[in-house]
N, C-alpha and C. Protein backbone atom coordinates (compact mmCIF):
# COMPACT_ATOMS: atom_id res chain seq x y z
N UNK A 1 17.43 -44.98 -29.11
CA UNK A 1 18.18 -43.75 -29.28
C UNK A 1 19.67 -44.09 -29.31
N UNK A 2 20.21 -43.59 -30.08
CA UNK A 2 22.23 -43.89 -30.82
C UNK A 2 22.55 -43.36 -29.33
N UNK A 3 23.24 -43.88 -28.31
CA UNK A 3 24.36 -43.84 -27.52
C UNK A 3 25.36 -42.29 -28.09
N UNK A 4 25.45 -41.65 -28.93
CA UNK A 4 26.18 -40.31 -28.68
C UNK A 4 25.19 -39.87 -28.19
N UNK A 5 23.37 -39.82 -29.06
CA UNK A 5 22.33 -38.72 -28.47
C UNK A 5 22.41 -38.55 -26.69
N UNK A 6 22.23 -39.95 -26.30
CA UNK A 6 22.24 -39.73 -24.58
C UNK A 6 23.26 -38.69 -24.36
N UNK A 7 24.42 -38.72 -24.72
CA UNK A 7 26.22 -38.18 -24.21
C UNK A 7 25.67 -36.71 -24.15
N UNK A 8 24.41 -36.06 -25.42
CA UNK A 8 24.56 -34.56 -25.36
C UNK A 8 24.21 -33.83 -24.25
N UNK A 9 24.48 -33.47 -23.84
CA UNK A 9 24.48 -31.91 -22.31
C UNK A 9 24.89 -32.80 -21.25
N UNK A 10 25.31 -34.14 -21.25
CA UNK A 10 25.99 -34.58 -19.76
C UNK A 10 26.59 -33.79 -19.32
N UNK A 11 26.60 -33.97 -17.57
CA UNK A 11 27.52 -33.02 -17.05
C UNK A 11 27.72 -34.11 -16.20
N UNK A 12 29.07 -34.20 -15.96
CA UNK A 12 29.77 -35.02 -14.25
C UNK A 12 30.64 -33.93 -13.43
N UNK A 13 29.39 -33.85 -12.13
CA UNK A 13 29.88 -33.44 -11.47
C UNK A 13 30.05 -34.71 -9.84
N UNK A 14 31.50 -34.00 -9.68
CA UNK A 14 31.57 -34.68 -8.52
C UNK A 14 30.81 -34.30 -6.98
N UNK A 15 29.88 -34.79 -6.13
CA UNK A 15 28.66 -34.65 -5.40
C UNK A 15 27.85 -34.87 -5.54
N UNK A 16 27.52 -34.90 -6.97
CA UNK A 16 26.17 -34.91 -7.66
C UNK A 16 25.63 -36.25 -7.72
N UNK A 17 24.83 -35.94 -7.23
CA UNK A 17 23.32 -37.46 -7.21
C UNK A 17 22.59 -38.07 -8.56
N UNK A 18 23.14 -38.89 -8.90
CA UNK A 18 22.52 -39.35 -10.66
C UNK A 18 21.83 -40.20 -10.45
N UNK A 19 20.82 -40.59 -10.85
CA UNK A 19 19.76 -42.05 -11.45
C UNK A 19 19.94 -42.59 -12.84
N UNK A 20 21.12 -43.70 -12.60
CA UNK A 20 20.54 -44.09 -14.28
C UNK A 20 20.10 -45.18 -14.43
N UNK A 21 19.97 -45.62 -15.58
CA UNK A 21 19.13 -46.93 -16.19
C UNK A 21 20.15 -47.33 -17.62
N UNK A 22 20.40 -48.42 -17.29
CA UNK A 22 21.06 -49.17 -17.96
C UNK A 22 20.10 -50.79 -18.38
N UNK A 23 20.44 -51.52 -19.82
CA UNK A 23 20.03 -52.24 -20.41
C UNK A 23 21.15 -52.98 -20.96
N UNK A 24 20.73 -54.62 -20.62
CA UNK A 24 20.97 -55.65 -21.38
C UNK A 24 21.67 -55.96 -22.78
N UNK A 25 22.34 -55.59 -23.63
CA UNK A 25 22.09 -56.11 -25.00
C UNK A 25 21.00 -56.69 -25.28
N UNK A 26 20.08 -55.98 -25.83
CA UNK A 26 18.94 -56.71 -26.99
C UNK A 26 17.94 -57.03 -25.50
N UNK A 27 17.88 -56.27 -24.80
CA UNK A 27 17.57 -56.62 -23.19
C UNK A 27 17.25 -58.17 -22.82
N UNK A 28 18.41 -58.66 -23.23
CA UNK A 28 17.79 -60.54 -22.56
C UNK A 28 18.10 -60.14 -21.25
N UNK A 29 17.34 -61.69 -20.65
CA UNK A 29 16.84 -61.52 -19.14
C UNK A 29 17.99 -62.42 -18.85
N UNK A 30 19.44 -61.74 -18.43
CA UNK A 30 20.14 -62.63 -17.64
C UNK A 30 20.59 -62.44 -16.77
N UNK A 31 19.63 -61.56 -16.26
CA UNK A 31 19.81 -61.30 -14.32
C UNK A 31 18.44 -62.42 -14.02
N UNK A 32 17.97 -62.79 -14.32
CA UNK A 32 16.53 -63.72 -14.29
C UNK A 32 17.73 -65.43 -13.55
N UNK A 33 18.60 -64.79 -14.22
CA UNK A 33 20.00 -66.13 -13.52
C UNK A 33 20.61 -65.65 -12.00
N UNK A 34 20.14 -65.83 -11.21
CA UNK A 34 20.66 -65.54 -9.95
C UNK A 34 22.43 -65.61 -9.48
N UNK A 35 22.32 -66.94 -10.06
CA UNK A 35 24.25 -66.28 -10.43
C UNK A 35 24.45 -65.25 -10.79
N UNK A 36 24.14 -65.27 -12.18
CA UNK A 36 24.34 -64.17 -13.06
C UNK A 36 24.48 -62.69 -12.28
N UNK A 37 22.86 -62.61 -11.71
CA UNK A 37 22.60 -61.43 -10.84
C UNK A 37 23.83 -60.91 -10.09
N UNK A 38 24.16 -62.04 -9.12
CA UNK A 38 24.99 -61.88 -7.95
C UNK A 38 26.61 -61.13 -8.32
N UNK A 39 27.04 -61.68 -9.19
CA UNK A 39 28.12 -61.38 -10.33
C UNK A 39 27.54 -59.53 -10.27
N UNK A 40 26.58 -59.33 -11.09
CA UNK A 40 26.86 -57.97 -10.83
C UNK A 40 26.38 -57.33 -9.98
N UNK A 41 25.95 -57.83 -8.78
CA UNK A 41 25.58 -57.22 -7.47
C UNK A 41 26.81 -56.45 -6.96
N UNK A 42 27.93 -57.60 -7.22
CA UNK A 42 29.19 -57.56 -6.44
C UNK A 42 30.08 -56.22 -7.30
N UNK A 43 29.78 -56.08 -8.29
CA UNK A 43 30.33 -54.78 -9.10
C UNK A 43 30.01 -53.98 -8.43
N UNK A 44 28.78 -53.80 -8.49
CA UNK A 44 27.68 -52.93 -7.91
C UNK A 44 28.31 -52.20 -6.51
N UNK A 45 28.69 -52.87 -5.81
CA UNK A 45 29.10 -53.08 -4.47
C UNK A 45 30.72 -52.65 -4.05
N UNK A 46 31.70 -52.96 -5.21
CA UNK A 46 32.65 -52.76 -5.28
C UNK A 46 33.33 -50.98 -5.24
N UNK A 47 32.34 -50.90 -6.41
CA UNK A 47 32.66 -49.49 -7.01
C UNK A 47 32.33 -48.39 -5.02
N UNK A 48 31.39 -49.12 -4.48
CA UNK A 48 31.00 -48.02 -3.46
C UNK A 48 31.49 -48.72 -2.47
N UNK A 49 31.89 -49.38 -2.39
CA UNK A 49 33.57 -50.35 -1.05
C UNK A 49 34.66 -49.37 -1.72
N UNK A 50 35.28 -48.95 -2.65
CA UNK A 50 36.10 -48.45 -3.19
C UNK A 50 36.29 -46.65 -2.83
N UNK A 51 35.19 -45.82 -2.81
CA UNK A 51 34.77 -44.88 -2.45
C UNK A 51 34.62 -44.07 -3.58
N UNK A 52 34.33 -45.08 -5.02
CA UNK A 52 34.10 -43.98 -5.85
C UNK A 52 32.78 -43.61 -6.15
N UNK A 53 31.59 -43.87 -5.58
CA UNK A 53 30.21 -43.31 -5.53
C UNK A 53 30.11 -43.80 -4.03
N UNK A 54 28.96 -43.22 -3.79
CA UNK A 54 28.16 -43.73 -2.78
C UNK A 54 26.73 -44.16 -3.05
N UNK A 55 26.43 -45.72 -3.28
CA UNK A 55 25.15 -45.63 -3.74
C UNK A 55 24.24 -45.98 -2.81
N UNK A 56 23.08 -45.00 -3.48
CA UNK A 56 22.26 -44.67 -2.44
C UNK A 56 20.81 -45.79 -2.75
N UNK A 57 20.55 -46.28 -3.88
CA UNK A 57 19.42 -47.57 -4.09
C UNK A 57 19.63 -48.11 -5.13
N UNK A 58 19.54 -49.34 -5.72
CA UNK A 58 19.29 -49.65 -6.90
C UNK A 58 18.42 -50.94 -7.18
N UNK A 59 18.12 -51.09 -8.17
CA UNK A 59 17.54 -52.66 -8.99
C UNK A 59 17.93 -52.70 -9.53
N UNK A 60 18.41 -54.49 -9.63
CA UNK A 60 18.66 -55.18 -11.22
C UNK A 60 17.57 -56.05 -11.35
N UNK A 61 16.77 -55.51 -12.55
CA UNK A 61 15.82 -56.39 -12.75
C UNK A 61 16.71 -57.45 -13.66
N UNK A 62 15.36 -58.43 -14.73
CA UNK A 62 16.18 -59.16 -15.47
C UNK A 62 16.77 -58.39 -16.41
N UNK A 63 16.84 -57.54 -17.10
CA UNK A 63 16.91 -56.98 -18.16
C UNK A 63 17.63 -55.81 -18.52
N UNK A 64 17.38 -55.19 -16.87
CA UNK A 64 18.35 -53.69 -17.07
C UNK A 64 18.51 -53.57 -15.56
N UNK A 65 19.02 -52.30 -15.18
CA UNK A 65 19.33 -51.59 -13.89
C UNK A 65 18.91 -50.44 -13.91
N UNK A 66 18.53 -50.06 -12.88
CA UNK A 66 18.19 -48.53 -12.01
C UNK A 66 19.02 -48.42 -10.93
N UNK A 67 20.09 -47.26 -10.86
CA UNK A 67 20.95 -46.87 -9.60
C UNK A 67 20.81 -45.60 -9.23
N UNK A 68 20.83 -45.48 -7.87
CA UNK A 68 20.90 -44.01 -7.48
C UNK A 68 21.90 -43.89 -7.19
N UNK A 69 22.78 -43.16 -7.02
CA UNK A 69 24.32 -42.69 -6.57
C UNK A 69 24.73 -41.18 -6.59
N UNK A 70 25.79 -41.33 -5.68
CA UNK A 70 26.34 -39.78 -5.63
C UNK A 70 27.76 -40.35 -6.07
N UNK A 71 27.91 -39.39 -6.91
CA UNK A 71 30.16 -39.26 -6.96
C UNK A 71 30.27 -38.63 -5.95
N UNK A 72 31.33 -39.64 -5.76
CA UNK A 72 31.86 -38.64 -4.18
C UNK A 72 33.24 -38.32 -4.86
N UNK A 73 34.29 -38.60 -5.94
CA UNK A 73 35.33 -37.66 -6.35
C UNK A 73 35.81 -37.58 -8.00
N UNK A 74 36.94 -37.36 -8.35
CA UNK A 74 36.94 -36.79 -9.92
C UNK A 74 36.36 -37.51 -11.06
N UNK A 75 36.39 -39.17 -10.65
CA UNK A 75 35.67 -40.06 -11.97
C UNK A 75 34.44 -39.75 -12.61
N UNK A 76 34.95 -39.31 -13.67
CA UNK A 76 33.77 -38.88 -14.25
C UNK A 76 32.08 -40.34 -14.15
N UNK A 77 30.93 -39.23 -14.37
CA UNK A 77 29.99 -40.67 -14.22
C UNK A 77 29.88 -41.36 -15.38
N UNK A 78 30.26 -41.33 -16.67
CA UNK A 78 30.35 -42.05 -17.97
C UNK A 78 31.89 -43.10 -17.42
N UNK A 79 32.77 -42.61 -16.87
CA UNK A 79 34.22 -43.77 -16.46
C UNK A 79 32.82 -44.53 -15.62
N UNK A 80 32.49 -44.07 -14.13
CA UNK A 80 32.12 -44.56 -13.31
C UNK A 80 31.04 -46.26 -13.93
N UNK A 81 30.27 -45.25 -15.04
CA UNK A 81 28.92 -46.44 -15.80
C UNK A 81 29.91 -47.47 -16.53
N UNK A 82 31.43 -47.10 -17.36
CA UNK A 82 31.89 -48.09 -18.44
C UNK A 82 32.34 -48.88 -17.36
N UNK A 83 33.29 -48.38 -16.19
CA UNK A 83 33.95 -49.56 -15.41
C UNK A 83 32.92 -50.64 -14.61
N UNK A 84 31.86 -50.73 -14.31
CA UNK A 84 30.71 -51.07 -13.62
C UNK A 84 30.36 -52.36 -15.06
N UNK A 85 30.46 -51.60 -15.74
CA UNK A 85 29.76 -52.70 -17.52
C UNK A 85 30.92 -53.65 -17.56
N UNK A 86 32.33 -52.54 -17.84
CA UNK A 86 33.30 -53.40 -17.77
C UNK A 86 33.50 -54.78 -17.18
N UNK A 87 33.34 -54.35 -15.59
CA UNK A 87 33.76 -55.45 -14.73
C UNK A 87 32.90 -56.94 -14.71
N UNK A 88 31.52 -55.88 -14.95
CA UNK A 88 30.42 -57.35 -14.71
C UNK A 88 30.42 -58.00 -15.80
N UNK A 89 30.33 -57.41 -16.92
CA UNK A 89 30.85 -58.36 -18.30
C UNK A 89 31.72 -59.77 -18.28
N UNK A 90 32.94 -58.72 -17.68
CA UNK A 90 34.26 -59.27 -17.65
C UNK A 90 34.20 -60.97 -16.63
N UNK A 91 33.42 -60.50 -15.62
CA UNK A 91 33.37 -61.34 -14.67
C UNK A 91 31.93 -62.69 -15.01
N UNK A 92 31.10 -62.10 -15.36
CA UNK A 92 30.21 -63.14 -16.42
C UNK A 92 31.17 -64.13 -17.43
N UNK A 93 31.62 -63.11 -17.89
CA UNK A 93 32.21 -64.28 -19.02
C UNK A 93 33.45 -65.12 -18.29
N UNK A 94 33.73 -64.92 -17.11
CA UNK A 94 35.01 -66.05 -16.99
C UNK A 94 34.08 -66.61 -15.48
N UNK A 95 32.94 -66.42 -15.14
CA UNK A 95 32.58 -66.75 -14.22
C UNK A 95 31.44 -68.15 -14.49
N UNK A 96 30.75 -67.70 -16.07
CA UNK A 96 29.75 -68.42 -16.10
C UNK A 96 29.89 -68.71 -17.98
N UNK A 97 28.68 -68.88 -18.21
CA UNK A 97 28.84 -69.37 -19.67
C UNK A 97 28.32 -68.39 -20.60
N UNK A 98 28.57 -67.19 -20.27
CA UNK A 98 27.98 -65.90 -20.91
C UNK A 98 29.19 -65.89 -21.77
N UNK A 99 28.97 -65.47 -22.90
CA UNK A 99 29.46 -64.92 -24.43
C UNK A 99 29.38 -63.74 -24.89
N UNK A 100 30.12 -63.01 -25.47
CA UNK A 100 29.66 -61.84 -25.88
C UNK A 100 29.37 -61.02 -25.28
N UNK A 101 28.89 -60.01 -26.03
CA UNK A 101 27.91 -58.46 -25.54
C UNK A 101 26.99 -58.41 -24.17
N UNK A 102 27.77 -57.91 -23.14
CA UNK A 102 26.45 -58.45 -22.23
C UNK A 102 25.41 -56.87 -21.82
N UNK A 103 26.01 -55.94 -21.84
CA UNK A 103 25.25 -54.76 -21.66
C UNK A 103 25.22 -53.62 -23.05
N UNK A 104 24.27 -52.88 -23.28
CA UNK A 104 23.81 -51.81 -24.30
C UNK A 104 25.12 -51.16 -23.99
N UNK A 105 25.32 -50.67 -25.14
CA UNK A 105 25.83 -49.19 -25.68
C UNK A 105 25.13 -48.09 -25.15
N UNK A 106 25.59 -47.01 -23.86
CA UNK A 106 25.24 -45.98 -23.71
C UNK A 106 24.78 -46.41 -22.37
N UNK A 107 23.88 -45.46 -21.74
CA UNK A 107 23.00 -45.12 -20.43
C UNK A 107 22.04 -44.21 -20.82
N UNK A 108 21.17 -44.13 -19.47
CA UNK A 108 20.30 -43.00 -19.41
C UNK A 108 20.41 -42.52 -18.39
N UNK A 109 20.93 -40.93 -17.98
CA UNK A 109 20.93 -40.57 -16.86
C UNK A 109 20.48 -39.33 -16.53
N UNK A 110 20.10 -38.57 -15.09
CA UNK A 110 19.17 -37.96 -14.87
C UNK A 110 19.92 -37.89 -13.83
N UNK A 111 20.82 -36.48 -13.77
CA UNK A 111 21.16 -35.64 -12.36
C UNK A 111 20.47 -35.12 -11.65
N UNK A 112 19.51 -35.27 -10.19
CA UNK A 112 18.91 -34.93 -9.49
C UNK A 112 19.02 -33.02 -9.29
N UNK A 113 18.18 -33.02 -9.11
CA UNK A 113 17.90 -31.36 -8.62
C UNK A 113 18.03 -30.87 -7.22
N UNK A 114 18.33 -30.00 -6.64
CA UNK A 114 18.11 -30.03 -5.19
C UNK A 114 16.59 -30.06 -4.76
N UNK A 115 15.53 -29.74 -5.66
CA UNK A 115 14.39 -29.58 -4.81
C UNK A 115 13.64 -31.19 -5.21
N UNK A 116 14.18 -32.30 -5.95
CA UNK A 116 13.75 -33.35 -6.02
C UNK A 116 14.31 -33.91 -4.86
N UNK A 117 12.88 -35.25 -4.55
CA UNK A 117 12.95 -35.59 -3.26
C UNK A 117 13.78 -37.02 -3.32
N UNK A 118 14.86 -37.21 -2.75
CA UNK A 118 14.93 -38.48 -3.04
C UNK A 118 14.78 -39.77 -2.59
N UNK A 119 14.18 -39.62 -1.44
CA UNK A 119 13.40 -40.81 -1.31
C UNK A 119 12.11 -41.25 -2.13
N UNK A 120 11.54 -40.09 -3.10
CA UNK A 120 11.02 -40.37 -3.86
C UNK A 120 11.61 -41.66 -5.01
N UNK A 121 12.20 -40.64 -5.19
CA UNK A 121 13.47 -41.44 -6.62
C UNK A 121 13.81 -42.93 -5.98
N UNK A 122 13.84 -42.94 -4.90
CA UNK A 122 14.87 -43.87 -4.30
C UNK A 122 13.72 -45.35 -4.11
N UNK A 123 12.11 -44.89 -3.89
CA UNK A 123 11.37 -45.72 -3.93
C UNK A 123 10.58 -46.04 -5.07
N UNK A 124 10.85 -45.30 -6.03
CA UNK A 124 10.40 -45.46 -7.81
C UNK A 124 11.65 -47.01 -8.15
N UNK A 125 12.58 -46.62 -7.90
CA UNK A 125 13.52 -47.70 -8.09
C UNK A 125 13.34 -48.76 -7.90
N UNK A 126 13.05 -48.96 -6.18
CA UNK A 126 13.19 -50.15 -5.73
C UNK A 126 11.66 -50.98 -5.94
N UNK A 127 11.00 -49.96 -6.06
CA UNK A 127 9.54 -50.34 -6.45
C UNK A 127 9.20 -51.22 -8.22
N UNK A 128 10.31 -50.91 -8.73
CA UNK A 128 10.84 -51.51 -10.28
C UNK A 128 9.65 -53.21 -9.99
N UNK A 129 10.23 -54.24 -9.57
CA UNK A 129 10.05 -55.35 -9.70
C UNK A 129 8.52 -55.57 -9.07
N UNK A 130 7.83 -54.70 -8.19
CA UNK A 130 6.27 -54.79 -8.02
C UNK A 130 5.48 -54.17 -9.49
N UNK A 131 6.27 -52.84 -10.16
CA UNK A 131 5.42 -52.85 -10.91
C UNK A 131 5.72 -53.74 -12.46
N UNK A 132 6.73 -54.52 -12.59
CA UNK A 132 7.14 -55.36 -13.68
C UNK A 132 5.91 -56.30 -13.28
N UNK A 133 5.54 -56.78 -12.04
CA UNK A 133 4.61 -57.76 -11.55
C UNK A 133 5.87 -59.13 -11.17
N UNK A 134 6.89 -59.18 -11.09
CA UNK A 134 7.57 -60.22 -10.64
C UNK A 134 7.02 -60.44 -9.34
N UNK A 135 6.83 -59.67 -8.46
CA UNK A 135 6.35 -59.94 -6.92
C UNK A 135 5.90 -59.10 -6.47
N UNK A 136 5.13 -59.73 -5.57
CA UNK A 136 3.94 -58.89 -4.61
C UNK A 136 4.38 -58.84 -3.58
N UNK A 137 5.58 -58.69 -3.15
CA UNK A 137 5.79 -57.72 -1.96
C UNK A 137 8.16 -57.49 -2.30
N UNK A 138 8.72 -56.17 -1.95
CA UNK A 138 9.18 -56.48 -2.35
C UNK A 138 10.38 -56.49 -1.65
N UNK A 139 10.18 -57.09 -0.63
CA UNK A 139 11.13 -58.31 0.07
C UNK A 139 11.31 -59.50 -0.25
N UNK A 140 10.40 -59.55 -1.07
CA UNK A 140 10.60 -60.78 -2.20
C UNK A 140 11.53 -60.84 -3.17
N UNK A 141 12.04 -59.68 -3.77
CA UNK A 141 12.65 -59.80 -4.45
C UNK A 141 13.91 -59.65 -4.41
N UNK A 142 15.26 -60.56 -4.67
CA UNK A 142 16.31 -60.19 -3.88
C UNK A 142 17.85 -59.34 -4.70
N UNK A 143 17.32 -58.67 -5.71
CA UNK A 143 18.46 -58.00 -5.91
C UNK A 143 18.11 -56.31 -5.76
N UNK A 144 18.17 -56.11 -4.92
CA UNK A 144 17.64 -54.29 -4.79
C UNK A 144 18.30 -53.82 -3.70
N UNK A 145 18.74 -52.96 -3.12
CA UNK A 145 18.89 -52.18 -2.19
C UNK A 145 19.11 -51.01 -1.77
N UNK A 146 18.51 -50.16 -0.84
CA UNK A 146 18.47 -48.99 -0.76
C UNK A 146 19.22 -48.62 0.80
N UNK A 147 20.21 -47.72 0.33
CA UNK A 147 20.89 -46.57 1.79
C UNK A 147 19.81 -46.70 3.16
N UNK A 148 18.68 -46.40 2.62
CA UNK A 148 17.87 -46.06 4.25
C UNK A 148 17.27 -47.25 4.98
N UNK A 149 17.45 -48.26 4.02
CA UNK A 149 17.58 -50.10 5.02
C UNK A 149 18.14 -50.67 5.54
């Protein structure tokens, strides 16, 4: 799907609890590079040391991401997703031997409802890498984390 289609009926509101899913360019697996990974763990991490979300779970598998988060103030969540691409890009390429394009054009996102549960949401996420089949249990797997751990 063309990256404007996602953009139609977004709304950013600030409070609001989003899940999105983000992809790779051409989804290569270069979170499957544990460097690599760590690089954008630390984005990951930044943005909510900073106080501009609060995130509440995510996975990076090899290929893409799942985040839960709340905005906690005016950045819109399309700034919030480019600076996050931005940085880890940015930091791949002067960190390691990455070239080029490292994440898709666009997102997919999905503003929570009040009557959705989110520890539901929050264990669909982290549950990502049991049902890819990377591992059978998933303390095994080490790029995920969720608020209520």
């Amino acid at each position: 799907m063309p990256s404007k289609k996602l953009r139609v009926g977004r709304r950013s509101l600030p409070g609001q609890i989003y899940h999105i899913t983000t992809s790779t360019e051409g989804r290569r697996p270069l979170f499957r590079d544990f460097t690599h990974a760590r690089i954008a763990v630390a984005e990951l991490r930044r943005l909510h040391e900073q106080n501009v979300i609060d995130s509440l779970a995510w996975v990076l598998m090899p290929d893409h991401l799942h985040w839960l988060f709340q905005l906690r103030g005016p950045i819109p969540l399309s700034t919030v997703v480019k600076v996050f691409k931005g940085r880890s890009a940015r930091q791949l390429g002067t960190q390691t031997s990455i070239d080029g394009v490292v994440w898709q054009a666009g997102f997919h996102d999905h503003g929570l409802r009040r009557d959705e549960d989110l520890l539901k949401v929050a264990r669909y996420i982290v549950s990502n890498p049991l049902r890819a089949g990377l591992v059978e249990q998933i303390g095994d797997y080490p790029f995920w984390d969720a608020h209520w751990l």
